[in-house]
C-alpha atoms as a PDB file:
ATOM      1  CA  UNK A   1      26.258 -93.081-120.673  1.00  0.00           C
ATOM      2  CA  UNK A   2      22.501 -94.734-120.433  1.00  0.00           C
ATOM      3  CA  UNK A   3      19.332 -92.116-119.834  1.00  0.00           C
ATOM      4  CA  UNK A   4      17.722 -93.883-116.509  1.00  0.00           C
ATOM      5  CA  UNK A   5      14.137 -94.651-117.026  1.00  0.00           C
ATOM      6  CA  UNK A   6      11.398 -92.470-114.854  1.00  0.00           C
ATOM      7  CA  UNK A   7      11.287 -94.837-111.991  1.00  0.00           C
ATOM      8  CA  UNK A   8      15.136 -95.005-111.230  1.00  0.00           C
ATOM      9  CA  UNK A   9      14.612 -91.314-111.576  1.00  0.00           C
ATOM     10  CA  UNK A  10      12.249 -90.738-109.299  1.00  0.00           C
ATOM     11  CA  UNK A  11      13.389 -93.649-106.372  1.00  0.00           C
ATOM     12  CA  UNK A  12      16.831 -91.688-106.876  1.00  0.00           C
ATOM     13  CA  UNK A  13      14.768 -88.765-106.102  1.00  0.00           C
ATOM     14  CA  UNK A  14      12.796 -89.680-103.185  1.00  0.00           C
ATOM     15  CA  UNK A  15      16.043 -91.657-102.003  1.00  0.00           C
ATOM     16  CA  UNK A  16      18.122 -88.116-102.368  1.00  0.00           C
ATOM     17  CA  UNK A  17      15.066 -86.079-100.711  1.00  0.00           C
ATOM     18  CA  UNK A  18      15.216 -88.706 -97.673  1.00  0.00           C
ATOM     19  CA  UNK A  19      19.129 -88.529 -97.230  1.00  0.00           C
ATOM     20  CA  UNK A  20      18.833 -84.802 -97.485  1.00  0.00           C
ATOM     21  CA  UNK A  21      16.396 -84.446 -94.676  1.00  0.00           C
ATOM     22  CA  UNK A  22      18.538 -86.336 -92.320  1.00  0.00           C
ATOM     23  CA  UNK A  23      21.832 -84.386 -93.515  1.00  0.00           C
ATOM     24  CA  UNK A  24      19.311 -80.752 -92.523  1.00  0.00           C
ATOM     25  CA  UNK A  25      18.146 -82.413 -89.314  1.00  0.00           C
ATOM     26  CA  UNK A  26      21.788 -83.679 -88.502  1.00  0.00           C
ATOM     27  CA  UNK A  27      22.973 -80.839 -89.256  1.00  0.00           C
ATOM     28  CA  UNK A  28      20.388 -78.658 -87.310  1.00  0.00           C
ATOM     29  CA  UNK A  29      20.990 -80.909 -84.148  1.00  0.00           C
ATOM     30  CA  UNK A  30      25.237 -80.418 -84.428  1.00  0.00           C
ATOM     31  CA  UNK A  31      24.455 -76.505 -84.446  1.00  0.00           C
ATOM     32  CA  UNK A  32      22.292 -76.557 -81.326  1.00  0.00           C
ATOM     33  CA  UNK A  33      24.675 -78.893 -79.045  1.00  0.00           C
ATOM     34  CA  UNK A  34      27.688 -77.145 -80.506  1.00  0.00           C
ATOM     35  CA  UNK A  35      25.845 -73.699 -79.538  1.00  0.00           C
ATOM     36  CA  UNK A  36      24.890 -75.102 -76.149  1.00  0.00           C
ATOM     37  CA  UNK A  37      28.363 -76.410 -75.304  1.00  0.00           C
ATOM     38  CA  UNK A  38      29.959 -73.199 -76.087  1.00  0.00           C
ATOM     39  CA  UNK A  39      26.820 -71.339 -73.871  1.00  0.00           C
ATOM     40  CA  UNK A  40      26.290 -73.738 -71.200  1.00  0.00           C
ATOM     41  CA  UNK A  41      26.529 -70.877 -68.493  1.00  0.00           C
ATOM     42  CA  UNK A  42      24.123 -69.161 -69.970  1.00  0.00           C
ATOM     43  CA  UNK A  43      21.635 -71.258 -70.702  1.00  0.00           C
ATOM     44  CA  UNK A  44      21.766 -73.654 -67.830  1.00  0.00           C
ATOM     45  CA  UNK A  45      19.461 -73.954 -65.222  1.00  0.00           C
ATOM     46  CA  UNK A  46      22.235 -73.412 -62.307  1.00  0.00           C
ATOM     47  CA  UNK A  47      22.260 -77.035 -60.983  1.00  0.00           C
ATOM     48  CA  UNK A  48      26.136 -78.108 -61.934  1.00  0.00           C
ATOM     49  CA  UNK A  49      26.495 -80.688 -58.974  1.00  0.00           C
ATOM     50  CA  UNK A  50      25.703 -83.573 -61.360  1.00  0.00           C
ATOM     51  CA  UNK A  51      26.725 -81.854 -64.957  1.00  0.00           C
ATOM     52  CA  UNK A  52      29.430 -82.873 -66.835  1.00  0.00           C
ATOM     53  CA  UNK A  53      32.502 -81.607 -65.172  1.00  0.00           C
ATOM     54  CA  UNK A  54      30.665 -80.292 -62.035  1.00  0.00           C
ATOM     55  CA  UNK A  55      30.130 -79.645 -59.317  1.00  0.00           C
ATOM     56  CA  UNK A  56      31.272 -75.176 -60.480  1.00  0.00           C
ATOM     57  CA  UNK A  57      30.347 -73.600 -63.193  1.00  0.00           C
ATOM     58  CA  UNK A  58      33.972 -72.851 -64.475  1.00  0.00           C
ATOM     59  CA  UNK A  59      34.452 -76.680 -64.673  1.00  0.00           C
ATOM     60  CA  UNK A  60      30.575 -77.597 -66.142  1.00  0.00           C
ATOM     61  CA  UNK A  61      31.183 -74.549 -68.757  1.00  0.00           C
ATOM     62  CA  UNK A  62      35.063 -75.911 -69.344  1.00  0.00           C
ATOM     63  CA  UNK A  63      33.892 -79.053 -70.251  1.00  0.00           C
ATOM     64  CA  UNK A  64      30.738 -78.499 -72.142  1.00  0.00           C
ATOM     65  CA  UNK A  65      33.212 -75.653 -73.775  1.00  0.00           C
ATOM     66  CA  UNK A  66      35.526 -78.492 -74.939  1.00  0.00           C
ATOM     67  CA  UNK A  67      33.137 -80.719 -76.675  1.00  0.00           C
ATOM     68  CA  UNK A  68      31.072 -78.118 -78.229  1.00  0.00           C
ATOM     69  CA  UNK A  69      34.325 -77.375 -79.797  1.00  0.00           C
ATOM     70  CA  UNK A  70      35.008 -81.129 -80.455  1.00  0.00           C
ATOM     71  CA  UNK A  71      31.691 -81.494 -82.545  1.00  0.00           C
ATOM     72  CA  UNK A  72      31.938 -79.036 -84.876  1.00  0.00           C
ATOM     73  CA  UNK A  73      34.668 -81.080 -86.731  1.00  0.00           C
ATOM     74  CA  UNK A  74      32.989 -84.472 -86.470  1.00  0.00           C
ATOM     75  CA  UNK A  75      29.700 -83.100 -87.454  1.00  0.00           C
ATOM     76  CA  UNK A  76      31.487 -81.429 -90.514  1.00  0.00           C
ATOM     77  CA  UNK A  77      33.153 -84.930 -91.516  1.00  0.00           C
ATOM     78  CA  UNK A  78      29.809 -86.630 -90.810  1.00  0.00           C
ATOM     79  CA  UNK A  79      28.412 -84.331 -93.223  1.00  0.00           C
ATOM     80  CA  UNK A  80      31.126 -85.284 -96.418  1.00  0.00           C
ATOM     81  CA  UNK A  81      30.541 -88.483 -95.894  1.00  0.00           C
ATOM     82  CA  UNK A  82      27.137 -88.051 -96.545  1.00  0.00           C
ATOM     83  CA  UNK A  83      27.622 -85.776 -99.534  1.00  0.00           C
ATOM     84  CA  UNK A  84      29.888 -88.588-100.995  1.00  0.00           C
ATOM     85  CA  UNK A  85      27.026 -91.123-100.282  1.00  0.00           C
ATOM     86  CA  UNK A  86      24.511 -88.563-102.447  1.00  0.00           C
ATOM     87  CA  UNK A  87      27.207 -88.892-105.056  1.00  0.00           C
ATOM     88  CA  UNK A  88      27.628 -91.883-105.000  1.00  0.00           C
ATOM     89  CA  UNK A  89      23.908 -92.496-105.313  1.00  0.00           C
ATOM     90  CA  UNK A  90      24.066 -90.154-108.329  1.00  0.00           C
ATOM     91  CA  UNK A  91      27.042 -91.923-110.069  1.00  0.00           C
ATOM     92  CA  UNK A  92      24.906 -95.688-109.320  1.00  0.00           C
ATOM     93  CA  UNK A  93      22.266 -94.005-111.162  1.00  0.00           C
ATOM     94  CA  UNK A  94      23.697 -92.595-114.169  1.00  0.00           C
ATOM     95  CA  UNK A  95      25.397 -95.698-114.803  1.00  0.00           C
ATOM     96  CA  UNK A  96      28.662 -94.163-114.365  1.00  0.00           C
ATOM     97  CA  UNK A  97      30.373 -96.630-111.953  1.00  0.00           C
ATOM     98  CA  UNK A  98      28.756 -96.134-108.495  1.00  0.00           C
ATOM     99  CA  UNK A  99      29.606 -98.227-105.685  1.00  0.00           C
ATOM    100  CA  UNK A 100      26.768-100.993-105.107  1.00  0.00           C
ATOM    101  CA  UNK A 101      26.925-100.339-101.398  1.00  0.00           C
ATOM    102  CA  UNK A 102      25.393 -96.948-102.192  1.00  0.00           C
ATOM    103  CA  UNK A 103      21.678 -97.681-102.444  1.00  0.00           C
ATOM    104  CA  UNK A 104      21.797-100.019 -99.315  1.00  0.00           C
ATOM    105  CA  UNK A 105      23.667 -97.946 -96.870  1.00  0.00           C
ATOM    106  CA  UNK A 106      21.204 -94.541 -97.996  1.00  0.00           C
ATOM    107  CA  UNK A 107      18.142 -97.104 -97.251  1.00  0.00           C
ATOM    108  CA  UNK A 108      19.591 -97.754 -93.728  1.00  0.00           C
ATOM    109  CA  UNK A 109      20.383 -94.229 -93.244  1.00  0.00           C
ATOM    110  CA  UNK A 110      16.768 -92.498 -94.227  1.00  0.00           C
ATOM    111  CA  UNK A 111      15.346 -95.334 -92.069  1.00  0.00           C
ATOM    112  CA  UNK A 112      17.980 -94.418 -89.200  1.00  0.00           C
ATOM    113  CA  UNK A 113      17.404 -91.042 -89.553  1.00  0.00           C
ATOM    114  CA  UNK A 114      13.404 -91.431 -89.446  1.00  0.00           C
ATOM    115  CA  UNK A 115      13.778 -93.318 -86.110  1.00  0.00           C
ATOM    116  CA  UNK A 116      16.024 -90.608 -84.812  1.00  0.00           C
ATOM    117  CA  UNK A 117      14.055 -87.699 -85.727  1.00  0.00           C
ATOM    118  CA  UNK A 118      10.787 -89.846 -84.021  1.00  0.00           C
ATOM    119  CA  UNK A 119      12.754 -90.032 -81.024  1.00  0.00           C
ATOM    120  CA  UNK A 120      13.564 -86.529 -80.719  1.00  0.00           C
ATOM    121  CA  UNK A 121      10.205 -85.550 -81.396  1.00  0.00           C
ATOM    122  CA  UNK A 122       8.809 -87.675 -78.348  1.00  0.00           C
ATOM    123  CA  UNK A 123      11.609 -86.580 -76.115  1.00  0.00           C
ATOM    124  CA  UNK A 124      10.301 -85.588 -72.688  1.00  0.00           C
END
């Protein structure tokens, strides 16, 4: 196995850094919908006629219920995959046989995940 020079080092780095923002901020964003689909009576502002599964309450909660529950497994799959991206990245960079998609796909991610966090910011 070859020691990577300083600047595959620290791209790897600042490449990591990046995909581990969006993983925290993914991740941070799964746990509030999942928590507001399993509270949605609670935290709603009583106007069901238009909510998902409206016009009552039991149906808007029922619904909102449902895929709160439904997230919490895609956002935990979502989540591998982009631990196996990291080690992917990891494995490209040691040398050790890491896919070439790797470096590409965790380019289009950080930028995709830079966008989205921009949007949520500005969110009215």
């Amino acid at each position: 196995m070859r020691s990577p020079s300083w600047p595959s080092v620290f791209a790897h780095s600042v490449l990591s850094l990046l995909i581990g923002m969006v993983a925290w901020f993914f991740a941070f964003l799964s746990g509030i919908a999942a928590f507001r689909g399993l509270f949605y009576g609670l935290i709603t502002d009583g106007s069901y006629e238009y909510s998902w599964g409206g016009p009552t309450l039991a149906g808007a909660w029922l619904v909102h219920l449902v895929l709160g529950l439904l997230l919490v497994p895609v956002a935990v799959w979502i989540l591998k995959a982009i631990a196996s991206l990291l080690a992917g990245l990891t494995r490209r960079l040691l040398g050790d046989g890491g896919p070439a998609w790797a470096v590409p796909v965790a380019l289009v991610l950080a930028a995709a995940g830079a966008l989205l966090f921009r949007s949520w910011l500005h969110q009215a």
